[in-house]
Protein backbone atom coordinates (compact mmCIF):
# COMPACT_ATOMS: atom_id res chain seq x y z
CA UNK A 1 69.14 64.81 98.26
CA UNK A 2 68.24 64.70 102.17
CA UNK A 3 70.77 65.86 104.39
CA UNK A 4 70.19 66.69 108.26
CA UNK A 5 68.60 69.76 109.54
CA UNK A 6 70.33 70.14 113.09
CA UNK A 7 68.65 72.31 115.19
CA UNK A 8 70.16 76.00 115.07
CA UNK A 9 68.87 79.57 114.54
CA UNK A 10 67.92 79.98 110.99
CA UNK A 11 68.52 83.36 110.65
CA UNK A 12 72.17 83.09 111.98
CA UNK A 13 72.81 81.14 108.75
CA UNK A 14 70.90 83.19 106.39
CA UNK A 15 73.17 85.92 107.72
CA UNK A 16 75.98 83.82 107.33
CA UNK A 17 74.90 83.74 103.41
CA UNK A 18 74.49 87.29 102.97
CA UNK A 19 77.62 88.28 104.50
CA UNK A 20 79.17 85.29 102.18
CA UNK A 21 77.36 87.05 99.17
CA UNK A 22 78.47 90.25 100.24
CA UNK A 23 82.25 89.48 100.70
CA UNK A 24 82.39 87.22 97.26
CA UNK A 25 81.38 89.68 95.68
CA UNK A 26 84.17 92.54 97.49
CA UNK A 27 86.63 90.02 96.30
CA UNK A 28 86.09 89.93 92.90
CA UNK A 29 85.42 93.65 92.82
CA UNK A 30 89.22 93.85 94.80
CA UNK A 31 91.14 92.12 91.84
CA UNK A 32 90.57 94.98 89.77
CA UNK A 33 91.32 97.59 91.98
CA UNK A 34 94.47 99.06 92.56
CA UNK A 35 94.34 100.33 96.19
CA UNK A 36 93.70 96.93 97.36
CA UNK A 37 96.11 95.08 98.37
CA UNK A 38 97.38 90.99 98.93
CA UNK A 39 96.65 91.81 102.34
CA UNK A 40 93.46 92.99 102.19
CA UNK A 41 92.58 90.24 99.50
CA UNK A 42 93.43 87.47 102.32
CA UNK A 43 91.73 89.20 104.73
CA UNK A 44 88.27 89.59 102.30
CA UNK A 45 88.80 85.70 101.57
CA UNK A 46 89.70 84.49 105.51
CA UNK A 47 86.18 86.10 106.46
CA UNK A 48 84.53 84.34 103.38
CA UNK A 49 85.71 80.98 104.36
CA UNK A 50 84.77 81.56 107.92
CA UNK A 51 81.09 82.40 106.78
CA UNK A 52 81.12 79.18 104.57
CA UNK A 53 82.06 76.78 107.47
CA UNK A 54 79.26 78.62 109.55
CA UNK A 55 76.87 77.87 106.64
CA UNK A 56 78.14 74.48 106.55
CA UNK A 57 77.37 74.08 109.89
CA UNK A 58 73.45 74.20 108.93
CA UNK A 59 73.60 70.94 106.45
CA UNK A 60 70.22 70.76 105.06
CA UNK A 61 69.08 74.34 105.94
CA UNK A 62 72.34 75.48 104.12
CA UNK A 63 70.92 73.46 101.38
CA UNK A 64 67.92 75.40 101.57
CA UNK A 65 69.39 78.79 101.02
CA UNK A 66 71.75 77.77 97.65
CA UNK A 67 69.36 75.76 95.78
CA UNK A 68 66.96 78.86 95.31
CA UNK A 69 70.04 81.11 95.11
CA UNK A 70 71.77 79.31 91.68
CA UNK A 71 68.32 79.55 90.24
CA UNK A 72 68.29 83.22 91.19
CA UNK A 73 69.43 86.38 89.09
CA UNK A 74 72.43 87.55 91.81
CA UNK A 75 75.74 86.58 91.10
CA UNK A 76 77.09 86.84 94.42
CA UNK A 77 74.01 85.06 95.65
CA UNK A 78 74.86 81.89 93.21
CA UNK A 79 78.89 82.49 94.24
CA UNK A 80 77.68 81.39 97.94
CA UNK A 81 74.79 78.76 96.92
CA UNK A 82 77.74 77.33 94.75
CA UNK A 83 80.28 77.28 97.35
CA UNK A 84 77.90 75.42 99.84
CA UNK A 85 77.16 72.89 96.93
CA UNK A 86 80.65 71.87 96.46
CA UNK A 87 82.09 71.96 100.29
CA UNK A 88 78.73 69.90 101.52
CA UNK A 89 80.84 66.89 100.55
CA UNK A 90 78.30 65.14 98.50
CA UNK A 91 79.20 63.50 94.97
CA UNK A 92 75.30 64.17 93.86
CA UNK A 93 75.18 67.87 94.72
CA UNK A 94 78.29 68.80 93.03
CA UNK A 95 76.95 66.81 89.89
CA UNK A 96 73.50 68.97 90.78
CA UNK A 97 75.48 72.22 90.76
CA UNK A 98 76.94 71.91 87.56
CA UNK A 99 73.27 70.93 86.07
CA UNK A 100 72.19 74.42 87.89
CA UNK A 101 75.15 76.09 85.51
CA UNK A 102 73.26 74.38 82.08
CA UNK A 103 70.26 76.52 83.46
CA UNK A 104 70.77 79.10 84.97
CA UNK A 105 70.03 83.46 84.43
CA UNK A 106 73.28 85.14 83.10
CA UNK A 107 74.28 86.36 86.39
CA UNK A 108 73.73 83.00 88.29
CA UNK A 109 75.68 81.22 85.83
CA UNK A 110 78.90 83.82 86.65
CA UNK A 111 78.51 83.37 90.17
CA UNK A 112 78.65 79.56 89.77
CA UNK A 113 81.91 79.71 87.06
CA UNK A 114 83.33 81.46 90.24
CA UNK A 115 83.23 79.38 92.77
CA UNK A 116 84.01 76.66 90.21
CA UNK A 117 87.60 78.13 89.43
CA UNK A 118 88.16 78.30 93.32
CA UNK A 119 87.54 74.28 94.08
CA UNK A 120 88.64 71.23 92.99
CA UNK A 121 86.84 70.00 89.65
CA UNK A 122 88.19 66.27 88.68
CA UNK A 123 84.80 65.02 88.98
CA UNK A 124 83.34 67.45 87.20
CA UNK A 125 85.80 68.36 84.26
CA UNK A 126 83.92 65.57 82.16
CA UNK A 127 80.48 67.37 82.71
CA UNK A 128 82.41 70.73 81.89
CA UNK A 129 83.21 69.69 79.18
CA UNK A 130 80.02 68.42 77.67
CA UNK A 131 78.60 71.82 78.54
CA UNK A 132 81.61 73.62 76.58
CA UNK A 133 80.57 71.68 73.50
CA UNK A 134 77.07 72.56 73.44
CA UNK A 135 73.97 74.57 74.90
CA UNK A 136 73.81 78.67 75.08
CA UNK A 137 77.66 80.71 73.93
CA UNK A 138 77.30 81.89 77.86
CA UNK A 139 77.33 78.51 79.08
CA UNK A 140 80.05 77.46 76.54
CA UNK A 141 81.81 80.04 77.61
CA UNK A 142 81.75 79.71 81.69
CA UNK A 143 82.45 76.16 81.18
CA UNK A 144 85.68 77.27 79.23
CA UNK A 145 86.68 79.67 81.59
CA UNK A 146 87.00 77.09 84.43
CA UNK A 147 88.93 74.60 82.55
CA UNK A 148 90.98 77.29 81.84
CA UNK A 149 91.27 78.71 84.78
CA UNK A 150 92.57 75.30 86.34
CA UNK A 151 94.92 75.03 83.51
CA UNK A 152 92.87 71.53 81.76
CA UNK A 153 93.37 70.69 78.27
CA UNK A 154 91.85 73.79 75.96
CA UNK A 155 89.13 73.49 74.25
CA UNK A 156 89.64 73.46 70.38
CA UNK A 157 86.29 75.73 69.60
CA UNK A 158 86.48 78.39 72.10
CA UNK A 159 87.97 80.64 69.23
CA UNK A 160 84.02 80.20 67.97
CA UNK A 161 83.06 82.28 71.08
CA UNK A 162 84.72 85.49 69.56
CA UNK A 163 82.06 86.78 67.52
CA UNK A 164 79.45 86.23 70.02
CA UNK A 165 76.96 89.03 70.68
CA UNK A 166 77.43 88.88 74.16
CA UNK A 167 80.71 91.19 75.99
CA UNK A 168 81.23 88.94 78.40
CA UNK A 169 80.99 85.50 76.30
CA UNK A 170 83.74 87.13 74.40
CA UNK A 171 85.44 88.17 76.97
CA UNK A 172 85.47 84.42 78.84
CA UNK A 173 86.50 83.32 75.38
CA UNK A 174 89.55 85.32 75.07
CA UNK A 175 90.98 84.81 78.56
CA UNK A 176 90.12 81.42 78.11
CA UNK A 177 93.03 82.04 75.03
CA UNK A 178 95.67 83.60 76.92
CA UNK A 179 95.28 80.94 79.73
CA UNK A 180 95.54 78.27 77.21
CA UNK A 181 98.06 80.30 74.99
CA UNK A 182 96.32 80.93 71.68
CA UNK A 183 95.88 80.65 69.05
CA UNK A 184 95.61 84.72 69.30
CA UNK A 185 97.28 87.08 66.68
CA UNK A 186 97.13 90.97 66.13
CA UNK A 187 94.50 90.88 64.27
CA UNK A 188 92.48 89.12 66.79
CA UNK A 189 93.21 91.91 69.50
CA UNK A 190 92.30 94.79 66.55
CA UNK A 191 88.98 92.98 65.97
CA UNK A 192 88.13 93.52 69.32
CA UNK A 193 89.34 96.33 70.07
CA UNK A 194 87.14 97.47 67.24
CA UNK A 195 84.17 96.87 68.62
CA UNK A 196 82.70 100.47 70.65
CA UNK A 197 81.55 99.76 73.71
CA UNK A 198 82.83 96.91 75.03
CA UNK A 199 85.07 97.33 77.64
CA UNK A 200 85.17 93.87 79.51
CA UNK A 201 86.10 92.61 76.15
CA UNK A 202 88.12 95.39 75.38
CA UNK A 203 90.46 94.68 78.57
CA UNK A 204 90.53 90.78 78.25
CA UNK A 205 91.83 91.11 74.66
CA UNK A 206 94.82 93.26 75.63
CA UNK A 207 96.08 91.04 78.78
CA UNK A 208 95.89 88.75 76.92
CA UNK A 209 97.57 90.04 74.42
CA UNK A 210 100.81 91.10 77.20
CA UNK A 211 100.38 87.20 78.80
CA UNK A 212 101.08 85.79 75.28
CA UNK A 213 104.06 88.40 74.73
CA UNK A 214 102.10 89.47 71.32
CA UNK A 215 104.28 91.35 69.14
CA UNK A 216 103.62 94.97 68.08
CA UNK A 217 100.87 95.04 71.10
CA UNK A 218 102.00 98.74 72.41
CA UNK A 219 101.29 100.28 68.88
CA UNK A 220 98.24 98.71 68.73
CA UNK A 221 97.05 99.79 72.01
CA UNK A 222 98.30 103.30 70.89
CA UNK A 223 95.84 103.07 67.58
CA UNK A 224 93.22 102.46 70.10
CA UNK A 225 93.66 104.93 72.36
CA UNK A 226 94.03 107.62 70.19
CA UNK A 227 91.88 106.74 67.34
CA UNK A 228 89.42 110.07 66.70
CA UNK A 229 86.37 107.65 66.10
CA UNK A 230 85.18 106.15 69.80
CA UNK A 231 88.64 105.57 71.00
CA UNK A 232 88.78 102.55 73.47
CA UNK A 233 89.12 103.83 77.06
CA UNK A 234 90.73 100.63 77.98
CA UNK A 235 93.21 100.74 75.57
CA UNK A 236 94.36 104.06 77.05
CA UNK A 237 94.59 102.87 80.67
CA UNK A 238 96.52 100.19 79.42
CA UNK A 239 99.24 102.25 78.08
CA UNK A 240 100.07 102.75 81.86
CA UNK A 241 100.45 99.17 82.43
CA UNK A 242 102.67 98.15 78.91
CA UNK A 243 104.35 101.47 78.16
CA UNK A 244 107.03 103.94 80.06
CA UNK A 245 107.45 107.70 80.51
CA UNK A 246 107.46 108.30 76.49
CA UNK A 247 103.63 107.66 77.36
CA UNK A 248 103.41 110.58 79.02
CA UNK A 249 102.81 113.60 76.84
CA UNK A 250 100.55 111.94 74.80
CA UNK A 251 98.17 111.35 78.23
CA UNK A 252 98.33 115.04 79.25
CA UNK A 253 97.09 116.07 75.93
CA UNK A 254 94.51 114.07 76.57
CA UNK A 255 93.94 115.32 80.23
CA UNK A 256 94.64 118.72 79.34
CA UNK A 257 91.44 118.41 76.57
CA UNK A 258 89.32 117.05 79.49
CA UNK A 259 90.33 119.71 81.92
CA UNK A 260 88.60 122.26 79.01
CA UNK A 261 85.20 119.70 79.40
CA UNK A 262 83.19 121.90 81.33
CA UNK A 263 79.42 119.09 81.18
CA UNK A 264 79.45 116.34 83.41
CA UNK A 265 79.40 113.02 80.81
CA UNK A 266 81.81 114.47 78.34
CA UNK A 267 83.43 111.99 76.12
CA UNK A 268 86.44 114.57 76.53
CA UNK A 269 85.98 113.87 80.79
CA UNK A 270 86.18 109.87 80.24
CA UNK A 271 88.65 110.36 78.32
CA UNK A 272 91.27 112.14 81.07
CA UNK A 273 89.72 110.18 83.84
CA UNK A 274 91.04 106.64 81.53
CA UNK A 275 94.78 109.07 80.95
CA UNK A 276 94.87 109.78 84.66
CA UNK A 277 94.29 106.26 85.60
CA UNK A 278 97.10 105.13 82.97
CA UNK A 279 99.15 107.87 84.60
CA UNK A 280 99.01 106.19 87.94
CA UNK A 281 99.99 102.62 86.55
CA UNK A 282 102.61 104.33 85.16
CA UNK A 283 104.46 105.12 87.78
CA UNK A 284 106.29 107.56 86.70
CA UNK A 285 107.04 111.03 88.95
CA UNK A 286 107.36 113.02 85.91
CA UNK A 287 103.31 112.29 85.95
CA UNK A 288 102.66 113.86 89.18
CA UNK A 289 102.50 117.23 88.29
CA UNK A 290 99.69 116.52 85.99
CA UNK A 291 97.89 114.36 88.41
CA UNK A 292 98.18 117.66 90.74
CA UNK A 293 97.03 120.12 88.30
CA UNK A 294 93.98 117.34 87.86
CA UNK A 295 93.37 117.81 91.50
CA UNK A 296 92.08 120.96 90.86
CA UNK A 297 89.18 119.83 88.88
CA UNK A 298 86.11 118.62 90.80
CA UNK A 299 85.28 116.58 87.65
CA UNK A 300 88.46 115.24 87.13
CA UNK A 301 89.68 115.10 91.13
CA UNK A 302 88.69 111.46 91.66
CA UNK A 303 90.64 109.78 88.99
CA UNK A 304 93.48 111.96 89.59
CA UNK A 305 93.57 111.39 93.19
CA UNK A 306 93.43 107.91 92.41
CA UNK A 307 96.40 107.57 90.06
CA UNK A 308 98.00 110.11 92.92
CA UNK A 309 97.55 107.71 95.91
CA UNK A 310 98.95 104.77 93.94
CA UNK A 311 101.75 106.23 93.02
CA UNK A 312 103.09 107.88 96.10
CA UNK A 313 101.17 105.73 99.16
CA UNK A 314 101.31 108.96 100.22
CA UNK A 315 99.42 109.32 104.00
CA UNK A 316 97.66 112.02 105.52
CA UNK A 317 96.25 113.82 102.30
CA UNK A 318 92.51 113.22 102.34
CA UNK A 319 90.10 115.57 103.63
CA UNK A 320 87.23 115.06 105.59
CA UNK A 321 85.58 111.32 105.77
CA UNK A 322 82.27 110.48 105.11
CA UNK A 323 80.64 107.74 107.46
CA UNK A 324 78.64 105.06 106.37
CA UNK A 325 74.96 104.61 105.97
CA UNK A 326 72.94 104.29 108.93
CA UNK A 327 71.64 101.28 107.44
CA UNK A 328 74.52 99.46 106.98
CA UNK A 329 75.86 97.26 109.58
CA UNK A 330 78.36 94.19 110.36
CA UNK A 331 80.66 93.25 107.90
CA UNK A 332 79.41 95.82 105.47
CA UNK A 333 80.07 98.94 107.77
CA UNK A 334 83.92 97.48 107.60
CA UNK A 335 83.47 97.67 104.20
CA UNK A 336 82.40 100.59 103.78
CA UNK A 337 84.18 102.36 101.12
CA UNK A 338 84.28 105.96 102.51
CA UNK A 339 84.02 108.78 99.82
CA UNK A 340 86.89 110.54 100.57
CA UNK A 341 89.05 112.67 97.98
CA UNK A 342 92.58 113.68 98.70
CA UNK A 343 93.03 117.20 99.52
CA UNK A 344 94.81 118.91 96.71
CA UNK A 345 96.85 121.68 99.03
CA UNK A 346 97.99 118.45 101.42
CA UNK A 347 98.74 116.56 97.97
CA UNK A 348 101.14 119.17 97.00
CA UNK A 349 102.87 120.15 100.11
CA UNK A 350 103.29 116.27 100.50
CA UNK A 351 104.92 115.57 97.21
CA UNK A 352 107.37 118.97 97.88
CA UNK A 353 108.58 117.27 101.31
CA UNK A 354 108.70 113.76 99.69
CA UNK A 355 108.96 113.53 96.30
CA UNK A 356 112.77 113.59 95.76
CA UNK A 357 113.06 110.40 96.74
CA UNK A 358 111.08 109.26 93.45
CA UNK A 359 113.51 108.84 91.34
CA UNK A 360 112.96 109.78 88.07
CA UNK A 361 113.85 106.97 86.23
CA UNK A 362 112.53 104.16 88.16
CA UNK A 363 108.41 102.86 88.11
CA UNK A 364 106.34 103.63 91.55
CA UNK A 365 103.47 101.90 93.36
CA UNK A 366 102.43 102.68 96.74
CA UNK A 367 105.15 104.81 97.02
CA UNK A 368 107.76 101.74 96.35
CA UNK A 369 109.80 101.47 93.20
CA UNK A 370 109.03 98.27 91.04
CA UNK A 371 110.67 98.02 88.37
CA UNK A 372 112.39 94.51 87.66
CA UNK A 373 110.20 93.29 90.09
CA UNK A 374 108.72 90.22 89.06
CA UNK A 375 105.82 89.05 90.68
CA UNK A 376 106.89 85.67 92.04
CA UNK A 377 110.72 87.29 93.27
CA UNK A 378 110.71 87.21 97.15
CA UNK A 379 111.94 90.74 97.32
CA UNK A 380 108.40 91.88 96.57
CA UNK A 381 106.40 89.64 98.71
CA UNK A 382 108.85 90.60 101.87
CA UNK A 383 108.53 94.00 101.34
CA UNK A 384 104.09 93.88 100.55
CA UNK A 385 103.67 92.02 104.15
């Protein structure tokens, strides 16, 4: 495929990739995180697109820089090539970018199943589809998640993606599953949650487990949290999400045991850092005072002033800031993620002057109360801007 090469400066647009690479790859790092916010999401996604219409800008020498990129080992490389391939306009290099997918090193192929979900794919669902049905589980399983993802007709033999050896083909396979809505029982979510190690996997089987309402889901996540043989970290953050404050003794036990860890790498330490996290998705104040004992801790501090700041919002608790590398510059000095803990004699004398007005009862985040706030009620997206 020939396409112009206007005359511009080269290295303007290869910037314009990397900073397109760079910020993909913030954004999908953002959804899991829980001090980001819609805001900041928008803002991460207006500077992509602004990147990606520079880049278009270059036609051919755009060209130039995704084609090697899909066939790279960078997923937030192949995330920009495969953005540039589908917004060029051009029937042939869309068709060529879903050809790159068939091919291409694990990492490539994710970064290409991302940009997929974000664009249109009517021309492409046939091709998608073809590619679901056969070749390597990975590429079964990419090509499932963006049909799913776009809400197409599922895919009868996804469900053979479950035993794969891969985390993340499983993974795929069961969000594919909740997307879809099932088949998925309790029995599928204990199989996975069975196997050690697998975290990805671990997560993806238990939201999909709340999308599709599964009953008996909170006592299964409980078996998993709690079990004595490699007890699934996930599974214990999740109680934050699904359960309320009867959650909460059974996470300080489990903090308390870390806070006698004394090695860094304990089990015991990954442990209280997964309770403390599930504290701060609880929302609850009655966790508090455990996440300001945890403050204490230098090897528990992080987590707890994680689950601390997401509670209460609370401002003006962090110590010291640390500025970036000199070596970083442009859009990655602005996101720079400065390594700065919360300041466990501000935390406290903060939550004395502020936290009666956490009521007891209700759920916090960010220092507002949510509960019976669903997602798509207006109340919530008035008060978030």
């Amino acid at each position: 495929m020939n396409l112009p090469r206007p005359q511009l400066l080269l290295p303007l647009l290869e910037r314009h990739f990397v900073e397109l690479d760079i910020l993909w790859e913030r954004r999908e790092a953002c959804l899991g995180d829980p001090v980001m916010t819609a805001r900041d999401l928008a803002d991460i996604e207006r500077r992509a697109q602004r990147h990606l219409e520079g880049l278009l800008l270059g036609q051919g020498h755009a060209l130039d820089l995704a084609r090697p990129a899909l066939q790279g080992e960078e997923r937030g490389a192949a995330t920009a090539g495969a953005f540039v391939m589908l917004d060029l306009g051009v029937a042939e290099l869309r068709a060529e970018l879903v050809a790159a997918l068939a091919a291409a090193a694990p990492e490539a192929a994710h970064g290409i199943r991302i940009a997929l979900r974000h664009r249109d794919i009517g021309d492409l669902e046939t091709r998608l589809r073809e590619l679901a049905a056969a070749g390597s589980p990975l590429v079964r399983a990419c090509a499932c998640d963006v049909l799913a993802f776009h809400r197409r007709a599922p895919v009868a033999w996804v469900r053979e993606l479950l035993d794969a050896e891969d985390e993340e083909v499983r993974a795929l396979a069961v969000g594919c599953l909740g997307r879809w809505g099932g088949p998925w029982s309790a029995d599928d979510l204990r199989a996975q949650l069975a196997i050690p190690g697998a975290a990805r996997a671990h997560r993806a089987a238990l939201e999909t487990s709340a999308r599709l309402a599964l009953p008996g889901l909170l006592e299964i996540c409980r078996e998993a949290a709690y079990r004595e043989d490699e007890p699934s970290l996930e599974a214990l953050r999740f109680l934050g999400t699904i359960g309320d404050a009867g959650e909460i003794p059974g996470l300080q036990r489990v903090v308390a045991e870390a806070t006698a860890a004394e090695l860094p790498g304990s089990p015991a330490l990954g442990r209280g850092a997964a309770a403390l996290a599930a504290l701060g998705a609880l929302g609850s104040p009655q966790g508090v005072p455990i996440l300001l004992a945890a403050l204490e801790k230098p090897l528990l501090m992080h987590a707890a002033a994680a689950a601390f700041l997401r509670i209460t919002g609370a401002a003006d608790v962090k110590g010291e800031s640390v500025p970036p590398p000199p070596e970083l510059d442009g859009e990655a000095v602005e996101f720079w993620d400065e390594h700065v803990e919360v300041d466990p004699a501000l935390a406290r004398r903060w939550w004395q002057e502020h936290g009666g007005r956490f009521a007891p009862a209700e759920r916090w985040q960010a220092g507002m109360a949510v509960d019976g706030w669903p997602v798509a009620d207006d109340s919530i997206r008035s008060r978030i801007r």
